[in-house]
N, C-alpha and C. Protein backbone atom coordinates (compact mmCIF):
# COMPACT_ATOMS: atom_id res chain seq x y z
N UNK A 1 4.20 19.80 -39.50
CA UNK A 1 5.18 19.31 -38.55
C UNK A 1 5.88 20.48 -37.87
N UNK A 2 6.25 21.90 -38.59
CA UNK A 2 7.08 22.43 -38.50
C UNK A 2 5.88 23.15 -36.91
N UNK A 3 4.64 23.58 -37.45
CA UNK A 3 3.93 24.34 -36.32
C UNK A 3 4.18 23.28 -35.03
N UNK A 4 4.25 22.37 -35.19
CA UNK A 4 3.50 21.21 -34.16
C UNK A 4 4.71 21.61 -32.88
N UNK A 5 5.85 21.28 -34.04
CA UNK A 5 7.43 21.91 -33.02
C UNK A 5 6.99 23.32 -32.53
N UNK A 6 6.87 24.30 -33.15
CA UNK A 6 6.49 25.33 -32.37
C UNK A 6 5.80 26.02 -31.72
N UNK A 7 4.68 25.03 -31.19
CA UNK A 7 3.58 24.98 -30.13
C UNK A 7 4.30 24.35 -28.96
N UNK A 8 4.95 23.72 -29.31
CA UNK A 8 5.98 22.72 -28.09
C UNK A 8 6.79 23.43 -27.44
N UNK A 9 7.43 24.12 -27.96
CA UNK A 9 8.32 25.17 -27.54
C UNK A 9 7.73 26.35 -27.37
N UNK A 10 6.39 26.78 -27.45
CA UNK A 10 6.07 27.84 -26.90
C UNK A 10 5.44 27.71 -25.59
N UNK A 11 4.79 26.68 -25.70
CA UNK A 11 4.54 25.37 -24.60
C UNK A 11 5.62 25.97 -23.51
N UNK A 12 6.78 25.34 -23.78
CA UNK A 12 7.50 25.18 -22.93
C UNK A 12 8.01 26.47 -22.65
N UNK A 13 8.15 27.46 -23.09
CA UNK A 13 8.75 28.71 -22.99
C UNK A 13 7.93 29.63 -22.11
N UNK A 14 6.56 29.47 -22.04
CA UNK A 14 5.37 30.25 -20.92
C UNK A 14 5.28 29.20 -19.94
N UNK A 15 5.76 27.81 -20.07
CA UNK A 15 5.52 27.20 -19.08
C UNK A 15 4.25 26.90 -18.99
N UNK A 16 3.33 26.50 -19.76
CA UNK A 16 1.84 26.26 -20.37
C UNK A 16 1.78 25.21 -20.34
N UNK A 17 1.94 23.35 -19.40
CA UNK A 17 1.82 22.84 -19.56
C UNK A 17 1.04 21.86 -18.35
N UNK A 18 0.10 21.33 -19.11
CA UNK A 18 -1.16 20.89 -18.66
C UNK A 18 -0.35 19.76 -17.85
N UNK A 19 -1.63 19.09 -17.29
CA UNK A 19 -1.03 17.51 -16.13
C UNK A 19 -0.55 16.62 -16.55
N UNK A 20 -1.29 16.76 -17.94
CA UNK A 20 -0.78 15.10 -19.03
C UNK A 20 0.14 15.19 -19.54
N UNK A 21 1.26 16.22 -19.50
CA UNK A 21 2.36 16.98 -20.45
C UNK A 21 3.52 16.31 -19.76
N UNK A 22 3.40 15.81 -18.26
CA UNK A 22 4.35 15.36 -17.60
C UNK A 22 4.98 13.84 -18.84
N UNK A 23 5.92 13.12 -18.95
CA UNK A 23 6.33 11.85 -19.42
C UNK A 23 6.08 11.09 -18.23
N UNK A 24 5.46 9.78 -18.92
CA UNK A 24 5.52 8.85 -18.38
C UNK A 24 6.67 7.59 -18.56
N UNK A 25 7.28 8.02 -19.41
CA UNK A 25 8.06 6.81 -20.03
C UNK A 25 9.56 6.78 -19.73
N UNK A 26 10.15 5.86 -20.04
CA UNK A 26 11.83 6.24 -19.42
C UNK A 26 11.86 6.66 -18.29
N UNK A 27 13.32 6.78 -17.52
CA UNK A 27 13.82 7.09 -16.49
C UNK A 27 12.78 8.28 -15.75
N UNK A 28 12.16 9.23 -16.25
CA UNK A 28 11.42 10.02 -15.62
C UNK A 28 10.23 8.87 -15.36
N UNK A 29 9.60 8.77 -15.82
CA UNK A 29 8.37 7.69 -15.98
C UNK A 29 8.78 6.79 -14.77
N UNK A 30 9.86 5.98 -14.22
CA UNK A 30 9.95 4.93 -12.92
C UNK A 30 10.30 5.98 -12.01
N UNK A 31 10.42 7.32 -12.19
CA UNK A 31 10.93 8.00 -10.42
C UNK A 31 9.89 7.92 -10.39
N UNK A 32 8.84 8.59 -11.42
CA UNK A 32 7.21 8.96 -11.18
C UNK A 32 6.29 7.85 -10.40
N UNK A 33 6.46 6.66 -10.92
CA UNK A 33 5.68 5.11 -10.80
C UNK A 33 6.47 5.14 -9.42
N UNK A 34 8.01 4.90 -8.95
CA UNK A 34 8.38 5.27 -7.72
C UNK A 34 8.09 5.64 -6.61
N UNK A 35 7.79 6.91 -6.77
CA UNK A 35 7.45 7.77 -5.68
C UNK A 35 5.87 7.84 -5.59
N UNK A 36 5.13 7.42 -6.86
CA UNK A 36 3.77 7.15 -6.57
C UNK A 36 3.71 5.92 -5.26
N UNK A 37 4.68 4.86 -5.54
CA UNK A 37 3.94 3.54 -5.03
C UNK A 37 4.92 3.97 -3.27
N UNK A 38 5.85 4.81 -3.27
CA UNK A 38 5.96 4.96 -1.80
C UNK A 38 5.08 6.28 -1.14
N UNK A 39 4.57 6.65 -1.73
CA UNK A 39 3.13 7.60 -1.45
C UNK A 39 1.73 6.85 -0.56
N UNK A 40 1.83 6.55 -2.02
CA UNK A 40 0.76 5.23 -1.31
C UNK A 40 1.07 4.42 -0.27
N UNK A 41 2.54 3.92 -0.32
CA UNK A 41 2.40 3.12 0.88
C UNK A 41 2.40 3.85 2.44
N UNK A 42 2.86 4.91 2.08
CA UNK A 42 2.95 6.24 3.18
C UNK A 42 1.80 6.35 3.84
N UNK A 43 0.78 6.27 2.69
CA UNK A 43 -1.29 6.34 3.52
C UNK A 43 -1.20 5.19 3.58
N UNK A 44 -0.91 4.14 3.36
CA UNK A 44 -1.08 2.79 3.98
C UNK A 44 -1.10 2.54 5.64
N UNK A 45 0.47 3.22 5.33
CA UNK A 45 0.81 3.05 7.28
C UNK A 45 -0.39 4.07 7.59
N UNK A 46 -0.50 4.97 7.45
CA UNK A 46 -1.20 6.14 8.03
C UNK A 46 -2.56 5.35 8.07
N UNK A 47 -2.83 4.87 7.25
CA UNK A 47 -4.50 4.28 7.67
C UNK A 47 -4.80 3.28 8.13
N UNK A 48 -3.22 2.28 8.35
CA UNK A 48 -3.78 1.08 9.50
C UNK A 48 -2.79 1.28 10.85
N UNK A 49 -2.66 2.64 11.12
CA UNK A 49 -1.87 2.94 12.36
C UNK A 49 -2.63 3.00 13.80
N UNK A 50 -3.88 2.89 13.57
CA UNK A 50 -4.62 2.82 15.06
C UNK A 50 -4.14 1.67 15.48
N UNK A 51 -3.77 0.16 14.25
CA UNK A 51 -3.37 -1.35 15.14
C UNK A 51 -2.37 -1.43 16.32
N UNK A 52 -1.34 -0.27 16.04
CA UNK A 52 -0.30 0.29 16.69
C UNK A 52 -0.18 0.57 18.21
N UNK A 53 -1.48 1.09 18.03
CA UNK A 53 -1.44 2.21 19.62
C UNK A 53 -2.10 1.94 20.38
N UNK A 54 -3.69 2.18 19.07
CA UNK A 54 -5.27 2.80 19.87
C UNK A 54 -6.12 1.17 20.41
N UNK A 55 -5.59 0.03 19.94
CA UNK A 55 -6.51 -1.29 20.49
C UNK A 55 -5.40 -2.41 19.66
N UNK A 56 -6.19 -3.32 20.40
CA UNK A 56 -5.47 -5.03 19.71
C UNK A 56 -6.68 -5.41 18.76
N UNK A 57 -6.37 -5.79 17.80
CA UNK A 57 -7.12 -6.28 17.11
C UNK A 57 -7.41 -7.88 17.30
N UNK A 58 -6.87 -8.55 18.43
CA UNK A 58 -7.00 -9.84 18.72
C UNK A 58 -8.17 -9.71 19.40
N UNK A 59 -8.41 -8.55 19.97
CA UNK A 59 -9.32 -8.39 21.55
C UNK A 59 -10.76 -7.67 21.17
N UNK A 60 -10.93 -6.90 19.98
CA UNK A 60 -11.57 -5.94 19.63
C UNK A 60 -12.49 -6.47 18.19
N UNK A 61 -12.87 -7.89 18.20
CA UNK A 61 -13.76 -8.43 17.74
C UNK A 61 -13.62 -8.29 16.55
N UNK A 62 -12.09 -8.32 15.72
CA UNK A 62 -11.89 -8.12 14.87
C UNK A 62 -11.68 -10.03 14.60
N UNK A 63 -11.81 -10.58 12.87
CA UNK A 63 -11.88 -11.77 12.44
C UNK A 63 -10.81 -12.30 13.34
N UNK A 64 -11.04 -13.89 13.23
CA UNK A 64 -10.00 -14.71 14.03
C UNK A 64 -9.00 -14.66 13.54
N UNK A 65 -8.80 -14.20 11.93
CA UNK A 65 -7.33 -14.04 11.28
C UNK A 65 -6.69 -13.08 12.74
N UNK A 66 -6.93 -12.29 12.84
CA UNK A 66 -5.86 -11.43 13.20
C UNK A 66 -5.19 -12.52 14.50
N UNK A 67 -5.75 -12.90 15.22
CA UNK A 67 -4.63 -13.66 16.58
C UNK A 67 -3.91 -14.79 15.94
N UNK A 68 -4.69 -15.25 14.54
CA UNK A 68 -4.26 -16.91 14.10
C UNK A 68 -2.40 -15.77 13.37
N UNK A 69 -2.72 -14.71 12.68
CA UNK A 69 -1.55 -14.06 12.10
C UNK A 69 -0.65 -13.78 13.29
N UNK A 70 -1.12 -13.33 14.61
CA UNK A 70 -0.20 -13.03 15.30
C UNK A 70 0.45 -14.11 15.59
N UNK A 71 -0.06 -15.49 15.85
CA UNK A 71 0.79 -16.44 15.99
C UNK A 71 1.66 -16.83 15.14
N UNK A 72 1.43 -16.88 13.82
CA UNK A 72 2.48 -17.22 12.85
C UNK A 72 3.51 -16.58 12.58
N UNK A 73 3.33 -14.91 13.02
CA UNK A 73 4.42 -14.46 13.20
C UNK A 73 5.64 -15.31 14.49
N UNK A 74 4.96 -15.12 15.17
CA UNK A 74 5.81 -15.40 16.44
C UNK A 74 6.54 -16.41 16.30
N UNK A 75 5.70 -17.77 15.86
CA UNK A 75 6.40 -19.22 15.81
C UNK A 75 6.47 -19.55 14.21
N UNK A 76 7.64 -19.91 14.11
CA UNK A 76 8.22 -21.01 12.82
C UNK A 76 7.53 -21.71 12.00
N UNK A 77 6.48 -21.95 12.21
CA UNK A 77 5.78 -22.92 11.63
C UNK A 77 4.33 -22.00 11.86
N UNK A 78 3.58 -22.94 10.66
CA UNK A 78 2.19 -21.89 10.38
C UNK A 78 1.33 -22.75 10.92
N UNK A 79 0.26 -21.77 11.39
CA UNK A 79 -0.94 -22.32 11.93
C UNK A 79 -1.70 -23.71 11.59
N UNK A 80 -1.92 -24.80 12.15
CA UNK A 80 -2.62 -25.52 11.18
C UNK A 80 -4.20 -25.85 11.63
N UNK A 81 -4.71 -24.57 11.13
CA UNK A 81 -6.35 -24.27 11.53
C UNK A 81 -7.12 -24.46 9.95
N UNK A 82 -7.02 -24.96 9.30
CA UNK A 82 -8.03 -25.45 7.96
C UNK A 82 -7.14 -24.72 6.93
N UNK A 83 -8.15 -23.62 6.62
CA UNK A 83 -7.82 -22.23 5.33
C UNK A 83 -6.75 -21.70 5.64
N UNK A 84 -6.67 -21.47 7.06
CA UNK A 84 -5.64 -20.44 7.52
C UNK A 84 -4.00 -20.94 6.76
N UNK A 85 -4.33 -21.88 7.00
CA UNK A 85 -2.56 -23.16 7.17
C UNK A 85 -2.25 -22.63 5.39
N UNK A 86 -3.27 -22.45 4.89
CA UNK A 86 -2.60 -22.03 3.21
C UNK A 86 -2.12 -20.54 2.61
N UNK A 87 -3.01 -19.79 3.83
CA UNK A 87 -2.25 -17.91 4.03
C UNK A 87 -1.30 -18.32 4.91
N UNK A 88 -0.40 -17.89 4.17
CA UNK A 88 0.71 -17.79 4.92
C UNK A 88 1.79 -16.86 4.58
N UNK A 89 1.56 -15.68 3.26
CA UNK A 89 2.41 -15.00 2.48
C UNK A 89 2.34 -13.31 3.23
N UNK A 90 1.77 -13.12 4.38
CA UNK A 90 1.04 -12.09 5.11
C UNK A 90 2.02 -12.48 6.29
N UNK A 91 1.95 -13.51 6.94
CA UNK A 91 3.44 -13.27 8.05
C UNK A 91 4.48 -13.87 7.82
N UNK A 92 4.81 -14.36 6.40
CA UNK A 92 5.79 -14.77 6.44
C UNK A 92 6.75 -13.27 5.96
N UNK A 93 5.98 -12.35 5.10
CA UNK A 93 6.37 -11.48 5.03
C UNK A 93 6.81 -10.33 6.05
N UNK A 94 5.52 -10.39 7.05
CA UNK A 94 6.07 -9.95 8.71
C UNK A 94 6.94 -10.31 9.35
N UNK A 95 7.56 -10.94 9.10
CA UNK A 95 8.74 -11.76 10.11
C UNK A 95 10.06 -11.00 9.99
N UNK A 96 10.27 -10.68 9.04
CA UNK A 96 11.95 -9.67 8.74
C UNK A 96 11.30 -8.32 9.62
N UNK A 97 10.28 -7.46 9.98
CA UNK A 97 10.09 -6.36 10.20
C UNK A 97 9.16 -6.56 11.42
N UNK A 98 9.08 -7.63 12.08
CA UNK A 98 9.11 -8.10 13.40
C UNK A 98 10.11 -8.19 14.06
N UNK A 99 11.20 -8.73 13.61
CA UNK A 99 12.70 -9.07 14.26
C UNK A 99 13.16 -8.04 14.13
N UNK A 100 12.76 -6.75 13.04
CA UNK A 100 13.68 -5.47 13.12
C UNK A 100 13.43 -4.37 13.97
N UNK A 101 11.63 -4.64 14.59
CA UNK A 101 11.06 -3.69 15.15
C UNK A 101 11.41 -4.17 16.99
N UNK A 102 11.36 -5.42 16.96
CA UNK A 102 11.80 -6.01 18.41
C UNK A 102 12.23 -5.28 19.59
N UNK A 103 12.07 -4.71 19.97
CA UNK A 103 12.75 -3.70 21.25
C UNK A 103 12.94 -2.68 20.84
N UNK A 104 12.87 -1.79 19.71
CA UNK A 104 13.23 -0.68 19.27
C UNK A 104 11.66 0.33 19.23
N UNK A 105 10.23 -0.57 18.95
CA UNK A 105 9.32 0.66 18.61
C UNK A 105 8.46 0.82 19.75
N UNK A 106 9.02 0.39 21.02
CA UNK A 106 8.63 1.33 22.54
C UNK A 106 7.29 1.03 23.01
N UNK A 107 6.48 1.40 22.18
CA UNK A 107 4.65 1.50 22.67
C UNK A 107 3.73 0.45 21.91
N UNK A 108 4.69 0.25 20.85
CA UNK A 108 3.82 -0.12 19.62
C UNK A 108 4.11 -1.33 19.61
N UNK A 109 3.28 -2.51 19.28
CA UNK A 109 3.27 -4.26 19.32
C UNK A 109 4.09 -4.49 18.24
N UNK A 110 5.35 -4.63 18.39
CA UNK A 110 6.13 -5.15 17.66
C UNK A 110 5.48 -6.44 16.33
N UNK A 111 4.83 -7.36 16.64
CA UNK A 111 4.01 -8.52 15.55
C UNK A 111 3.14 -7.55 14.77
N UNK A 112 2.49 -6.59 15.22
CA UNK A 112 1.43 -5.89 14.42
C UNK A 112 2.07 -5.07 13.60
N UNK A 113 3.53 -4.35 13.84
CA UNK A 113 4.26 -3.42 13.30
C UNK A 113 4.35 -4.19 11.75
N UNK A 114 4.78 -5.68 12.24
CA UNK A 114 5.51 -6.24 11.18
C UNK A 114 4.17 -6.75 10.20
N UNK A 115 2.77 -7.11 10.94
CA UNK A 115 1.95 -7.33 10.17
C UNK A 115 1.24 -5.84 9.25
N UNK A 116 1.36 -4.68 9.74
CA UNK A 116 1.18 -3.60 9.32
C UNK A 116 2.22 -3.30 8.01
N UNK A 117 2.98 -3.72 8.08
CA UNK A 117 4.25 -3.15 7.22
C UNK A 117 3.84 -4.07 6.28
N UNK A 118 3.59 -5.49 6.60
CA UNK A 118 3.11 -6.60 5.20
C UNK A 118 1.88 -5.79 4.83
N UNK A 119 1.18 -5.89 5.13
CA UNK A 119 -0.69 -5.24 4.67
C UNK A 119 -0.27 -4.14 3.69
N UNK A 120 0.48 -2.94 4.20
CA UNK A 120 0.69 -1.98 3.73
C UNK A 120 1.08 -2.38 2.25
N UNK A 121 2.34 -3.19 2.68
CA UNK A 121 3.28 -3.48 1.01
C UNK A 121 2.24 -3.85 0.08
N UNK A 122 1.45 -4.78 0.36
CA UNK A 122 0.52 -5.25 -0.49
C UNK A 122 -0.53 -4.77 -1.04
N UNK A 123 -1.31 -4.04 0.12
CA UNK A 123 -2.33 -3.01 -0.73
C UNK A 123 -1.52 -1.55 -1.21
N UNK A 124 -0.79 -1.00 -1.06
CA UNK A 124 -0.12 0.08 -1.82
C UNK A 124 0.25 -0.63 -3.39
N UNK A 125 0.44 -1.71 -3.22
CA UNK A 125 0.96 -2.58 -4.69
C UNK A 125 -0.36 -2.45 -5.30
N UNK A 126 -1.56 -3.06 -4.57
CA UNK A 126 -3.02 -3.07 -5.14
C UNK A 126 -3.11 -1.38 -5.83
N UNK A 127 -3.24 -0.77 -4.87
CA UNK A 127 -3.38 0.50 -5.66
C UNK A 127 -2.77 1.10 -6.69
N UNK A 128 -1.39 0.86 -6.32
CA UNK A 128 -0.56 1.35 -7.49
C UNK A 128 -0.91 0.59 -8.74
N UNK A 129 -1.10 -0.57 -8.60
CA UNK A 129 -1.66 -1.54 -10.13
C UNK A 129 -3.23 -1.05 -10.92
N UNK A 130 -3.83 -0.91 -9.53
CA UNK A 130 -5.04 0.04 -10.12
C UNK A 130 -5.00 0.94 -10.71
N UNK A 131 -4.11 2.28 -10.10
CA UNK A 131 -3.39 3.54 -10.81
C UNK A 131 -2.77 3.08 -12.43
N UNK A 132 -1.97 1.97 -12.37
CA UNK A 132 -1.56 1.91 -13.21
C UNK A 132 -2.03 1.03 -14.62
N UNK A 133 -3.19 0.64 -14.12
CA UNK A 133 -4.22 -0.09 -14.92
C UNK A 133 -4.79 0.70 -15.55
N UNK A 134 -5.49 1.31 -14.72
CA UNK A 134 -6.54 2.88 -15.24
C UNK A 134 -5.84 3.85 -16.12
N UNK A 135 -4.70 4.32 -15.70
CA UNK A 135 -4.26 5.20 -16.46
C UNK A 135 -3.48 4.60 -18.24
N UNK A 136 -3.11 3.58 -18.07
CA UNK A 136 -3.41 2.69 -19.48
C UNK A 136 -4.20 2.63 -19.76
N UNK A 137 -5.32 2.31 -19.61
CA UNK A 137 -6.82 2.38 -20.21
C UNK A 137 -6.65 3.32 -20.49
N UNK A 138 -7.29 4.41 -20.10
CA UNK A 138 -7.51 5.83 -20.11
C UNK A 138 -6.65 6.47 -20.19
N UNK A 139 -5.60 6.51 -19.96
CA UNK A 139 -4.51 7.83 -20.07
C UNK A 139 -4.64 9.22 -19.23
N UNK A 140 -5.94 9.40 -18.13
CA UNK A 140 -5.98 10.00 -17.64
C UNK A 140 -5.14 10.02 -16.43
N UNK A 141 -4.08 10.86 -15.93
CA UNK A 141 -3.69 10.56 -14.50
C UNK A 141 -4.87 10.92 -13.14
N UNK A 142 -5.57 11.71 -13.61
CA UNK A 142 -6.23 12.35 -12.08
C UNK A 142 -7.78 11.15 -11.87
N UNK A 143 -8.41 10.58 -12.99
CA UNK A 143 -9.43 9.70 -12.75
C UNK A 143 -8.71 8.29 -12.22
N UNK A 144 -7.08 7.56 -12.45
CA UNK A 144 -6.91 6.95 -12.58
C UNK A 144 -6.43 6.77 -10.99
N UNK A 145 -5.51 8.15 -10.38
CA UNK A 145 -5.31 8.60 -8.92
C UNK A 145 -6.66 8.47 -8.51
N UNK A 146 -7.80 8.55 -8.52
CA UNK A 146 -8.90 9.05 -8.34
C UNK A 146 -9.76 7.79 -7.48
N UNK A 147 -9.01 7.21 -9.00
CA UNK A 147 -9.40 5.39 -8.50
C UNK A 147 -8.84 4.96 -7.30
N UNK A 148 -7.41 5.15 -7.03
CA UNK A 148 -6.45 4.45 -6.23
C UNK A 148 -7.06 5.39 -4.87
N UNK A 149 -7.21 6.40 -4.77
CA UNK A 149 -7.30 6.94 -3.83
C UNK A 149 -9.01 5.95 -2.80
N UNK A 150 -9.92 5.95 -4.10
CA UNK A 150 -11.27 5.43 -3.42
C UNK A 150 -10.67 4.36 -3.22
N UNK A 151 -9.80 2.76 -3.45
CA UNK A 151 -9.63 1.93 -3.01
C UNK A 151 -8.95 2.24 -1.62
N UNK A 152 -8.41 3.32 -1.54
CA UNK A 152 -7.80 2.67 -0.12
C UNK A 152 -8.40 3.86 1.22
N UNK A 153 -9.63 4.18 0.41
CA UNK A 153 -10.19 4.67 1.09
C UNK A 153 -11.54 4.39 1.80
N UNK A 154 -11.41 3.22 0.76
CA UNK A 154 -12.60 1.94 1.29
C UNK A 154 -12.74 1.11 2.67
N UNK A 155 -14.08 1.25 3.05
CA UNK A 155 -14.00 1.18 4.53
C UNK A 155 -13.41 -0.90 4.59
N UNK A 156 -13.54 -1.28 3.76
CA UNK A 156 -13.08 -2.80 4.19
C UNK A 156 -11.23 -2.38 4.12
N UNK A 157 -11.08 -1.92 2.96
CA UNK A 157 -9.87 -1.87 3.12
C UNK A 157 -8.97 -1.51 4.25
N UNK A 158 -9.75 -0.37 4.77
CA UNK A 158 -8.96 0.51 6.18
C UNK A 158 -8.87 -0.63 7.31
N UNK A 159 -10.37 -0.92 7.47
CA UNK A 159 -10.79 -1.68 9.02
C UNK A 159 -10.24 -3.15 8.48
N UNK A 160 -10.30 -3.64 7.23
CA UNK A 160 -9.81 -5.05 7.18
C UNK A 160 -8.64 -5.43 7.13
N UNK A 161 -7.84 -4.79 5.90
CA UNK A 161 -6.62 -4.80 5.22
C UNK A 161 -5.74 -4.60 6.45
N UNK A 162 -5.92 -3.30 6.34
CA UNK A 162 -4.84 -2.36 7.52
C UNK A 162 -4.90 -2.56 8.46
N UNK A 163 -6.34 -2.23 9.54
CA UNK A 163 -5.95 -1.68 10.89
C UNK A 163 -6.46 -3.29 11.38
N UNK A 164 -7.41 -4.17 10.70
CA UNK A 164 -8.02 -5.52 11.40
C UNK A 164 -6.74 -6.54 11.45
N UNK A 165 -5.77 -6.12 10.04
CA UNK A 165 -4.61 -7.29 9.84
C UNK A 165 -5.32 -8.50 9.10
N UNK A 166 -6.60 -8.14 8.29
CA UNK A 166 -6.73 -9.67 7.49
C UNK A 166 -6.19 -9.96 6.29
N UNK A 167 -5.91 -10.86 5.67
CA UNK A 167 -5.13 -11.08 4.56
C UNK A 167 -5.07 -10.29 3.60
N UNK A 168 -4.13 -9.80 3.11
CA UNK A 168 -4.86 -8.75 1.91
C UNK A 168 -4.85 -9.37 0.95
């Protein structure tokens, strides 16, 4: 016991400490889980930001979700097109960050802002649960990042999730 302490502290005294040495647990452990899941959501926006600028995804032969979502943003009441009429947790969530973006983001389609900002929340959650799945299993942090990173680096994810606006 007595060595075990003083590997720890020599550890710590050269500053010798590997990736896994970080805590995960307690108050350090949720800034960590924290700032992971606003990371992620950070490449979220960043990877469905072409909906923004570069095309409409209503116009650009992307699924019929995306114009049936733009409408539900807009109006009160949800689409009543079959399947669609039962997604409805994708603009209802857009709607606070539609009304906030309204005249303020200049270039950028205010409905898509707010459908971008839902997509995002949700697949950054996906990832982070993945991250945080994996690394319970395994205990590895960098295979478990490794993971999260290929999900949202997945071409459905980018063109569907993010930049197309389909349900996530």
């Amino acid at each position: 016991m007595g060595s075990m302490q003083n590997e720890t502290a020599r550890e710590r005294s050269t500053g010798d400490l590997g990736p896994d040495a970080l805590p995960v647990s307690g108050h350090v452990g949720a800034v960590y889980r924290t700032v992971l899941w606003i990371l992620l959501f950070l490449i979220c926006l960043g990877l469905g930001y072409p909906t923004l600028n570069r095309y409409d995804p209503r116009r650009a032969g992307s699924p019929a979700d995306s114009s049936l979502y733009y409408e539900m943003v807009l109006e009160d009441h949800p689409v009543n097109d079959g399947h669609m009429s039962f997604r409805m947790l994708v603009p209802y969530v857009a709607k606070p960050f539609y009304y906030l973006a309204k005249g303020r983001v200049r270039t950028w389609e205010p409905v898509f802002f707010g459908l971008l900002m839902s997509n995002s929340i949700f697949v950054a959650t996906s990832a982070w649960l993945l991250f945080s799945i994996g690394y319970g299993l395994t205990g590895d942090r960098a295979g478990s990042l490794l993971a999260a990173t290929l999900y949202l680096l997945n071409f459905s994810t980018v063109n569907e999730n993010l930049a197309g606006t389909v349900d996530s």
